[in-house]
N, C-alpha and C. Protein backbone atom coordinates (compact mmCIF):
# COMPACT_ATOMS: atom_id res chain seq x y z
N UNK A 1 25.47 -10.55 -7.19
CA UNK A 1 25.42 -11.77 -6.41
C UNK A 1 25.73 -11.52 -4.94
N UNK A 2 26.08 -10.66 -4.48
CA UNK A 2 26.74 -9.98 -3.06
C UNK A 2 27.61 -10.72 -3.16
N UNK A 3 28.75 -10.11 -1.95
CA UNK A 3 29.99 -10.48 -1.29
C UNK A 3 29.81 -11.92 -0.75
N UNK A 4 30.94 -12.68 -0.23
CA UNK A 4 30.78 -13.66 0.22
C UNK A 4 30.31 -13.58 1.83
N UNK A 5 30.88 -12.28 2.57
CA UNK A 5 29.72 -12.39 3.79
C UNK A 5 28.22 -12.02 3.44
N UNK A 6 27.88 -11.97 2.34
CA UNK A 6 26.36 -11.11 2.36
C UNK A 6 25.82 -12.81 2.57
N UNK A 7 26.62 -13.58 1.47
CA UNK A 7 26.45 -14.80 1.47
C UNK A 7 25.86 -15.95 2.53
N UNK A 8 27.09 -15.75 3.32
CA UNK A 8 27.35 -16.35 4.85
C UNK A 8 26.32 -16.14 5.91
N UNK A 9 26.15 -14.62 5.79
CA UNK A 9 25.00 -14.00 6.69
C UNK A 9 23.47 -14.84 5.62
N UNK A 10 23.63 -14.17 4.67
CA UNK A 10 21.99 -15.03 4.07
C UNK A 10 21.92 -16.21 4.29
N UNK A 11 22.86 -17.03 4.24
CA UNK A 11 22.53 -18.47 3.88
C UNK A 11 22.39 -18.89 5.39
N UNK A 12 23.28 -18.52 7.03
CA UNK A 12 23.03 -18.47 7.83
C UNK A 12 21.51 -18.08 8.47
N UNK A 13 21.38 -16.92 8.17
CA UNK A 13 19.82 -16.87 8.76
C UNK A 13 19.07 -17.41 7.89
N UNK A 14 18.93 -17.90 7.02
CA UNK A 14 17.79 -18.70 5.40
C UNK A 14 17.93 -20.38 6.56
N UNK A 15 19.23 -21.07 7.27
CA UNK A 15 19.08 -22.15 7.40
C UNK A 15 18.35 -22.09 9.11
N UNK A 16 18.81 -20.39 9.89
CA UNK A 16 17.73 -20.56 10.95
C UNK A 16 16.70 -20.84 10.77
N UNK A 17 15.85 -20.13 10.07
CA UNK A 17 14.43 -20.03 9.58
C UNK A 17 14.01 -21.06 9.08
N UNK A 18 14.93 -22.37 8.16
CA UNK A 18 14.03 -23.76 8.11
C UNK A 18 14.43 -24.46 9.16
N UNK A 19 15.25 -24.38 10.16
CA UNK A 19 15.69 -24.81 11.35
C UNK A 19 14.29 -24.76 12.34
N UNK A 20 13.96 -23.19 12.24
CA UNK A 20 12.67 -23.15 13.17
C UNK A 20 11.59 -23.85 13.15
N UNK A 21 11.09 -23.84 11.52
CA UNK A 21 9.99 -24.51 10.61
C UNK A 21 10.47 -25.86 10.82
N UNK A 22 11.52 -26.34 10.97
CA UNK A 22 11.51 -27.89 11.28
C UNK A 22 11.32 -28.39 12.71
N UNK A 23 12.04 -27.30 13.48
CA UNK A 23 11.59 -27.89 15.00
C UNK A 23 10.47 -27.51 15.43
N UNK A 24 9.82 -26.60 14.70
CA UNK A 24 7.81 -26.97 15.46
C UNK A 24 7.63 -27.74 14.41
N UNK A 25 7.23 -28.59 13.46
CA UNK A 25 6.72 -29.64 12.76
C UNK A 25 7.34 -30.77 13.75
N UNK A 26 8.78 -30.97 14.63
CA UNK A 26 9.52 -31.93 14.49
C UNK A 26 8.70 -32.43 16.40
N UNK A 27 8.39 -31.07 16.85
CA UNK A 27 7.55 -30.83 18.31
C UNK A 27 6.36 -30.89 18.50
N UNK A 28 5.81 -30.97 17.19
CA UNK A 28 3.83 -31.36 16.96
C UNK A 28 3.95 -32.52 16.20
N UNK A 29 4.90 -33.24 15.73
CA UNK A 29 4.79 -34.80 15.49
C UNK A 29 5.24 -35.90 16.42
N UNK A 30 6.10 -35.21 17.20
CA UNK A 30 6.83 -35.77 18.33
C UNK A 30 5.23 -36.00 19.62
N UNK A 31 4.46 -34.99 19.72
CA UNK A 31 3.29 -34.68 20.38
C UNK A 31 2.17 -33.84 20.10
N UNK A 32 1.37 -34.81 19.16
CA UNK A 32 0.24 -33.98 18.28
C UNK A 32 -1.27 -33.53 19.28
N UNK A 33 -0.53 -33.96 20.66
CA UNK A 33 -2.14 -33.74 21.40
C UNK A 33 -2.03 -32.23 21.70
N UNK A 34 -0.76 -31.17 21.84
CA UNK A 34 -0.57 -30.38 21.87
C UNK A 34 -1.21 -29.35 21.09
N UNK A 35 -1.38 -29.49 19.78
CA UNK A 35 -2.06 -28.87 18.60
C UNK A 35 -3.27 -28.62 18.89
N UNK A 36 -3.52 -27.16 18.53
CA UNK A 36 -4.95 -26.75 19.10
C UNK A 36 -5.45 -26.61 17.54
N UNK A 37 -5.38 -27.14 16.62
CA UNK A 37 -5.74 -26.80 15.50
C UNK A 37 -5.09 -28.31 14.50
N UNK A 38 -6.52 -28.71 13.56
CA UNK A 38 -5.42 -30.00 12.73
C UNK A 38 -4.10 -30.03 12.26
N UNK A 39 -3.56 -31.11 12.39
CA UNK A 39 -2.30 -31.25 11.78
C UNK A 39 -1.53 -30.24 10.85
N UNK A 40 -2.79 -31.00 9.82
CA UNK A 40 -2.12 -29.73 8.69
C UNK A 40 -2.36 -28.16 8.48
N UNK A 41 -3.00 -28.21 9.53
CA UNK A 41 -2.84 -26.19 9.73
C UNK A 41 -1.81 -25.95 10.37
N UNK A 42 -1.30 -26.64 11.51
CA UNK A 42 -0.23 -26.63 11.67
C UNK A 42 1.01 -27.06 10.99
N UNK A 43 0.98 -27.67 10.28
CA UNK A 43 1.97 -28.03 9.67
C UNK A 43 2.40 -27.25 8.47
N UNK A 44 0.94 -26.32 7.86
CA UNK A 44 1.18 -25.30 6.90
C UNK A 44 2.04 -23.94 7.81
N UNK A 45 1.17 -23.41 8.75
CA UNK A 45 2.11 -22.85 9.43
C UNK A 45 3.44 -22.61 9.70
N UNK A 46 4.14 -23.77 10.28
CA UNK A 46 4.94 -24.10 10.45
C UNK A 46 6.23 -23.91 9.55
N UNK A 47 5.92 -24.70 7.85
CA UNK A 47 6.28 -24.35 7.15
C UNK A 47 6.75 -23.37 6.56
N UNK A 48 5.96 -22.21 7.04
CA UNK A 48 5.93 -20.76 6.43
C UNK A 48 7.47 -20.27 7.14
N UNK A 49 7.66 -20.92 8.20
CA UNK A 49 9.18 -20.42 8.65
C UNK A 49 10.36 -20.99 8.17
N UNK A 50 9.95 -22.75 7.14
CA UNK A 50 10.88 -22.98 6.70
C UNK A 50 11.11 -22.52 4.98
N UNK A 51 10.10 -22.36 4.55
CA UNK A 51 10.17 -21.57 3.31
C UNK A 51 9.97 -20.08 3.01
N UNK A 52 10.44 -19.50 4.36
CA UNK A 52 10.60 -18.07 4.37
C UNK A 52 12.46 -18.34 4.53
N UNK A 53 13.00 -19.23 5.24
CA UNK A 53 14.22 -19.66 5.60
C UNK A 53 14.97 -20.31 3.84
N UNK A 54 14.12 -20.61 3.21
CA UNK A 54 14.60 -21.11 1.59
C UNK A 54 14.27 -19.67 0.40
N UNK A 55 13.62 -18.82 1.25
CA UNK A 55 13.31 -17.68 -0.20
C UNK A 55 14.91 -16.59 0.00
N UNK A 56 15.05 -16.68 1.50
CA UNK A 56 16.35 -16.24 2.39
C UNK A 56 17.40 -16.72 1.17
N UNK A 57 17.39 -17.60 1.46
CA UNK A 57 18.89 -18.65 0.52
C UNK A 57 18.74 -18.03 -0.31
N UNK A 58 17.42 -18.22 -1.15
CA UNK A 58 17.38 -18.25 -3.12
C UNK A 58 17.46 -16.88 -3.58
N UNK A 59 17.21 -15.97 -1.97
CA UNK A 59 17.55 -14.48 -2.94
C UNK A 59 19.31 -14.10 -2.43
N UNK A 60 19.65 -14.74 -1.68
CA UNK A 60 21.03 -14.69 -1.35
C UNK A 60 22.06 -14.95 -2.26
N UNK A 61 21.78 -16.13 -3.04
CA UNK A 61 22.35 -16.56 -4.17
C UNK A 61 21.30 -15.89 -5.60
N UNK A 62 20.85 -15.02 -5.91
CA UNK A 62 19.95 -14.48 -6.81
C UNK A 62 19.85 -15.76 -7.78
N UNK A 63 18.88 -16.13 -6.84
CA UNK A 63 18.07 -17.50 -7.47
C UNK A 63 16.65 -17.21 -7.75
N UNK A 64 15.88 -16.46 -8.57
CA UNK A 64 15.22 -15.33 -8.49
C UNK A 64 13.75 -16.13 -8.53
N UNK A 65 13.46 -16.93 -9.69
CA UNK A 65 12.73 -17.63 -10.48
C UNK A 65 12.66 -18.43 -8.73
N UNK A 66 13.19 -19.17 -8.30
CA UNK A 66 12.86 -20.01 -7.29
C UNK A 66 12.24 -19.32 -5.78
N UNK A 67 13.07 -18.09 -5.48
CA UNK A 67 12.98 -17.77 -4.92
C UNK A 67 11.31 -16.93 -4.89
N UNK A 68 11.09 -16.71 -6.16
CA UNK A 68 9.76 -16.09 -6.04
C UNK A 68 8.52 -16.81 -5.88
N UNK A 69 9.42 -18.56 -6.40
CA UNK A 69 8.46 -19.80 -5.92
C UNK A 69 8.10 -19.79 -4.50
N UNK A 70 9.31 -19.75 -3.84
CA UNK A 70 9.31 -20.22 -2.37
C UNK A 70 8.22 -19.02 -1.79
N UNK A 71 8.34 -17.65 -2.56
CA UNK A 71 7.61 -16.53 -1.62
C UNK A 71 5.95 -16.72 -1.95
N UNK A 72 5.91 -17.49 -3.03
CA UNK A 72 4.18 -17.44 -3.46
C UNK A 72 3.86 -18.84 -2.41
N UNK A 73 4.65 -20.01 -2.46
CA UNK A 73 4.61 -20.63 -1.40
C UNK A 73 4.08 -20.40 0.46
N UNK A 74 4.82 -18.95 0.74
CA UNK A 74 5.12 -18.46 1.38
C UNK A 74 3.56 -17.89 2.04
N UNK A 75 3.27 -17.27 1.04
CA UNK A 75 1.59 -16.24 0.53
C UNK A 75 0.83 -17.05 0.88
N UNK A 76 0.54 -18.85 0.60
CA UNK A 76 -0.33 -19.47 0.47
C UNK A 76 -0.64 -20.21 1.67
N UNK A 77 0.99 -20.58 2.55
CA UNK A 77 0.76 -20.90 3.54
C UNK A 77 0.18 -20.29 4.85
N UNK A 78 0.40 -18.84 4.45
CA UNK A 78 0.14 -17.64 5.58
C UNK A 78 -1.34 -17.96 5.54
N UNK A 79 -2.12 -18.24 4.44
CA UNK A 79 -3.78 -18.04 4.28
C UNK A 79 -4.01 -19.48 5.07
N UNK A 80 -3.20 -20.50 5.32
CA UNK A 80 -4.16 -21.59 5.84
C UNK A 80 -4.66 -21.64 6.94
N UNK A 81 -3.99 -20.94 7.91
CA UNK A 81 -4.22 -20.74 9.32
C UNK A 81 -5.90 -20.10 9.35
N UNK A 82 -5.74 -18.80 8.62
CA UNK A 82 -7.18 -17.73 8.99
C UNK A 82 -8.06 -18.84 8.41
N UNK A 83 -8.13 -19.14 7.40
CA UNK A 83 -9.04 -20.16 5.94
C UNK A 83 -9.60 -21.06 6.79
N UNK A 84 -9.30 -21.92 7.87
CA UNK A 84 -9.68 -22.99 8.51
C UNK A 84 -10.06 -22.72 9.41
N UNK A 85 -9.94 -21.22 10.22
CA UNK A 85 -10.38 -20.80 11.52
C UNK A 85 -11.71 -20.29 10.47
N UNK A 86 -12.34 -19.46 9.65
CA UNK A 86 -13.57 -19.65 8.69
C UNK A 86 -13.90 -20.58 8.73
N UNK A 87 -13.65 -21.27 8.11
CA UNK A 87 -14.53 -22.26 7.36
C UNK A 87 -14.85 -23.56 8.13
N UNK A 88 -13.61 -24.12 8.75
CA UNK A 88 -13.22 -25.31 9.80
C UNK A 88 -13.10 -24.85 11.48
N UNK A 89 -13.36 -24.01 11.57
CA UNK A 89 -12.63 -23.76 12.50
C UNK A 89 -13.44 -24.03 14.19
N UNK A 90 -14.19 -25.26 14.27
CA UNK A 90 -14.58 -25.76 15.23
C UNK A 90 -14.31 -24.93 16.98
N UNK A 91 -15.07 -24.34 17.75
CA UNK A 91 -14.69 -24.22 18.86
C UNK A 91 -13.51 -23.18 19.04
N UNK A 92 -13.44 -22.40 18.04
CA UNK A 92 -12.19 -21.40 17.57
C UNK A 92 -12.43 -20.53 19.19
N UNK A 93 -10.89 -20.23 19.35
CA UNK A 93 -10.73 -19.51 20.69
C UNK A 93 -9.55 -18.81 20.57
N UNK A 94 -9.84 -17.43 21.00
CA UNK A 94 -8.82 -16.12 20.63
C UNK A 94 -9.52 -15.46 22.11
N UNK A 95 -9.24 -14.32 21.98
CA UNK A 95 -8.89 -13.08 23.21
C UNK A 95 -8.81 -11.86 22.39
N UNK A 96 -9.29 -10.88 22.61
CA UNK A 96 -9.05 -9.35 22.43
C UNK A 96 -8.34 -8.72 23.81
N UNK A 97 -7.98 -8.12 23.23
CA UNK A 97 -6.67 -7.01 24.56
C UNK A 97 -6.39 -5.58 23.72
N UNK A 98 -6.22 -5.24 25.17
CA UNK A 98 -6.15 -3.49 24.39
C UNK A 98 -5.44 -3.31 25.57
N UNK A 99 -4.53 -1.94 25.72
CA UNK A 99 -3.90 -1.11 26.92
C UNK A 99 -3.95 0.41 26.28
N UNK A 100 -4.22 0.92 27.04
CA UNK A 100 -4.39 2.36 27.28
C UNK A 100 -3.29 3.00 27.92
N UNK A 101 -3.05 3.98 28.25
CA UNK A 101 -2.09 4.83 29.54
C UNK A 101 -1.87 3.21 30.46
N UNK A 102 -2.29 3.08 31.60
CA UNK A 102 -1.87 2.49 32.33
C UNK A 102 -3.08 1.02 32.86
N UNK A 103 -3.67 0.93 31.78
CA UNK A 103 -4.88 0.33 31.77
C UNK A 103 -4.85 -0.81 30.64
N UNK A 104 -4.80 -2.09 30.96
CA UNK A 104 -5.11 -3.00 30.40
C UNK A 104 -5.71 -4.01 30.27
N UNK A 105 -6.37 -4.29 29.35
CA UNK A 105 -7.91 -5.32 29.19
C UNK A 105 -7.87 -6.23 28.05
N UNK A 106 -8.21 -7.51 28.47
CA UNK A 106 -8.34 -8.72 28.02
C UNK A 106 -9.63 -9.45 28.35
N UNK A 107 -10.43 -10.01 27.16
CA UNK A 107 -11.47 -10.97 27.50
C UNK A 107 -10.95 -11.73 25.98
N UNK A 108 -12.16 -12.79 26.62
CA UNK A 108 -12.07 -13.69 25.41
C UNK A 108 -13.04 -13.25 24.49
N UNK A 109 -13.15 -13.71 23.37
CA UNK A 109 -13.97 -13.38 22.50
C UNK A 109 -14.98 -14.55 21.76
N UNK A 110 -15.67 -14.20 21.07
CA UNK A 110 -16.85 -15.16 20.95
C UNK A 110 -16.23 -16.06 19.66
N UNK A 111 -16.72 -17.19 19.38
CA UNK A 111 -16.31 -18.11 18.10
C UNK A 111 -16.61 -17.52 17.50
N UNK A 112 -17.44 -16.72 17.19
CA UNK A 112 -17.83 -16.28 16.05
C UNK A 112 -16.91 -14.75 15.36
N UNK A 113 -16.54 -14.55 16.43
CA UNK A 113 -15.74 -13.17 16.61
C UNK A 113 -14.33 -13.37 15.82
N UNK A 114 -13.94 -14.78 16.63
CA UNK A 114 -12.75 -15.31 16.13
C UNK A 114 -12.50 -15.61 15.01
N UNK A 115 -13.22 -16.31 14.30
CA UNK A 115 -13.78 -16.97 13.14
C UNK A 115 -14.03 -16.05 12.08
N UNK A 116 -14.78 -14.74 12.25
CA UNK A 116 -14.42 -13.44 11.55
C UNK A 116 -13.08 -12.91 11.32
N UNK A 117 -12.71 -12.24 12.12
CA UNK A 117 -11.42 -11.98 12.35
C UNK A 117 -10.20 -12.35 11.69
N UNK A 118 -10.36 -13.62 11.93
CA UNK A 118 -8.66 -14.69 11.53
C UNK A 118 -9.16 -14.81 10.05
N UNK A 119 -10.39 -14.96 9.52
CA UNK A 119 -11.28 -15.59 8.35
C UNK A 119 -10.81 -14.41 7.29
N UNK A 120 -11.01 -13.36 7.92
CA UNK A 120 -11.02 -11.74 6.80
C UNK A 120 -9.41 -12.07 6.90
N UNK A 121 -8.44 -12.24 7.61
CA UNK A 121 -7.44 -12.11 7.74
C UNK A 121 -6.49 -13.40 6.24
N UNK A 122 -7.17 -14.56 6.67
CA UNK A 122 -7.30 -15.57 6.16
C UNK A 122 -7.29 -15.04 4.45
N UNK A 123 -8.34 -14.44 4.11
CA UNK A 123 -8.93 -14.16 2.97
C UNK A 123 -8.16 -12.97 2.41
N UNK A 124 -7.93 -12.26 3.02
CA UNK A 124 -6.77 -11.11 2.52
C UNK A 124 -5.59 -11.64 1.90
N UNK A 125 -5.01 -12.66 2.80
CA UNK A 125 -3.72 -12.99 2.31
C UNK A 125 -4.27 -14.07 0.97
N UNK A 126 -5.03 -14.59 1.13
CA UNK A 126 -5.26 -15.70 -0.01
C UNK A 126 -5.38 -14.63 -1.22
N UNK A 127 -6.39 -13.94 -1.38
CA UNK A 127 -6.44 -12.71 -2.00
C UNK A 127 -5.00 -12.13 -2.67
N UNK A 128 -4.03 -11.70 -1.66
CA UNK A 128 -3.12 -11.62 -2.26
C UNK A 128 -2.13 -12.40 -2.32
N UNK A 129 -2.13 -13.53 -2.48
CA UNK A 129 -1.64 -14.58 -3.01
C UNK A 129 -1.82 -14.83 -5.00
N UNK A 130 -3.12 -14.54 -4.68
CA UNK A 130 -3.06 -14.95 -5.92
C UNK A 130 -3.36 -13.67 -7.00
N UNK A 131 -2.85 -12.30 -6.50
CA UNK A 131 -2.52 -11.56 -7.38
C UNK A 131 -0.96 -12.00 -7.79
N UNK A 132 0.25 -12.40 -6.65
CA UNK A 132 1.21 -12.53 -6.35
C UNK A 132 1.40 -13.31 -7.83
N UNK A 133 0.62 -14.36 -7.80
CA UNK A 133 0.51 -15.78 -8.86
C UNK A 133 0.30 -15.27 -10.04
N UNK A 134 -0.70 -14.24 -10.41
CA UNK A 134 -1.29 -13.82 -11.41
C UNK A 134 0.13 -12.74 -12.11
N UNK A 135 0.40 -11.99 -11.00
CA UNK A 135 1.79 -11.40 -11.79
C UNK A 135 3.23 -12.41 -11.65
N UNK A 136 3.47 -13.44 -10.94
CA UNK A 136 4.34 -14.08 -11.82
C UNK A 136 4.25 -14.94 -12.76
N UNK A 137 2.95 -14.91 -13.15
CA UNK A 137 2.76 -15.94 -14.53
C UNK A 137 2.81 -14.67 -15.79
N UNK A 138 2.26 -13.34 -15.32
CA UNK A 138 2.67 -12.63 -16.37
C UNK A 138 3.87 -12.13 -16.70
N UNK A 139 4.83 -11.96 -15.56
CA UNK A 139 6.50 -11.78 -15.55
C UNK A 139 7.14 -12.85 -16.63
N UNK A 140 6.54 -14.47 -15.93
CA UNK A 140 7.35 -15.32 -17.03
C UNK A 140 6.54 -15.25 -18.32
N UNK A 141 5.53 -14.56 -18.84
CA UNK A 141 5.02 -15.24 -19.69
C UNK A 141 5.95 -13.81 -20.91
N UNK A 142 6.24 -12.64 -19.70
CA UNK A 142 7.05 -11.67 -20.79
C UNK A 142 8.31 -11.99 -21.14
N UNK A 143 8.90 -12.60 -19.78
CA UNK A 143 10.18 -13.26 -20.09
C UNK A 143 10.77 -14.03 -21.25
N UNK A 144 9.44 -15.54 -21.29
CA UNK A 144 9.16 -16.09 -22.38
C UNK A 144 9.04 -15.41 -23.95
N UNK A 145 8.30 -14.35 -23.82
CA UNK A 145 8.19 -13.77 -25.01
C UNK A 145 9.45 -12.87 -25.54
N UNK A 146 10.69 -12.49 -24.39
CA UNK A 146 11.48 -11.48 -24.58
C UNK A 146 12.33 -12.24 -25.26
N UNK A 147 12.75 -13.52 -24.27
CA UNK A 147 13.73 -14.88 -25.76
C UNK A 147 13.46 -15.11 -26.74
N UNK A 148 12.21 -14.96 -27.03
CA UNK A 148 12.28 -15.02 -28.72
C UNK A 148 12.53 -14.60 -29.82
């Protein structure tokens, strides 16, 4: 279970991290013209810092079963961002940059560029998301079978 500072320290940085995830949700509802992307891509986003801030807690207190909730949670939200720059992703606008020795370069890049890019990125994590899913349904389903 760790010590009671392992405690203090986890549960401390677990409540930064939904602290963060709450003050950008609490700063794009307060002023949604800001959002360069719908609501709820942002708001999945967002999230990902407060339920990276709750998997913090649940493995602090070896809350294991929950905690592996919060991380597949975690997996799914990471994919919404790329998923909507694919599929939704209207007028999508990114930049490539590179530096060399003493040489550095930036342009923008094409929608379509972008839209690739974030999309494969998008799709990777969804991808592994749901291996993530696929082995904790087989974890509990051994678990299940080991109580009997």
């Amino acid at each position: 279970m760790g010590t009671l500072r392992e405690k203090i320290v986890g549960t401390g940085l677990g409540l930064l991290f939904v602290a963060v995830g709450t003050g950008i949700v609490l700063m794009v509802w307060r002023d949604p013209g800001q959002a360069e992307a719908p609501l709820w891509v942002v708001y999945a986003a967002a999230s990902t810092f407060s339920f990276a801030g709750l998997w913090i807690i649940l493995q602090t207190f070896a809350l294991t079963l929950l905690a592996n909730l919060a991380g597949l949670a975690i997996a799914y939200l990471l994919a919404v961002p790329g998923l909507w720059m694919l599929f939704d992703g209207k007028g999508a606008n990114c930049s490539v940059s590179g530096a060399m020795a003493d040489i550095a370069l930036s342009a923008p890049a094409t929608s379509w560029a972008c839209r690739g890019i974030f999309g494969v990125g998008g799709l990777l994590v969804l991808i592994f998301a749901l291996f993530l899913t696929r082995a904790a349904i087989r974890q509990a389903r051994r678990a299940g079978q080991a109580a009997k």
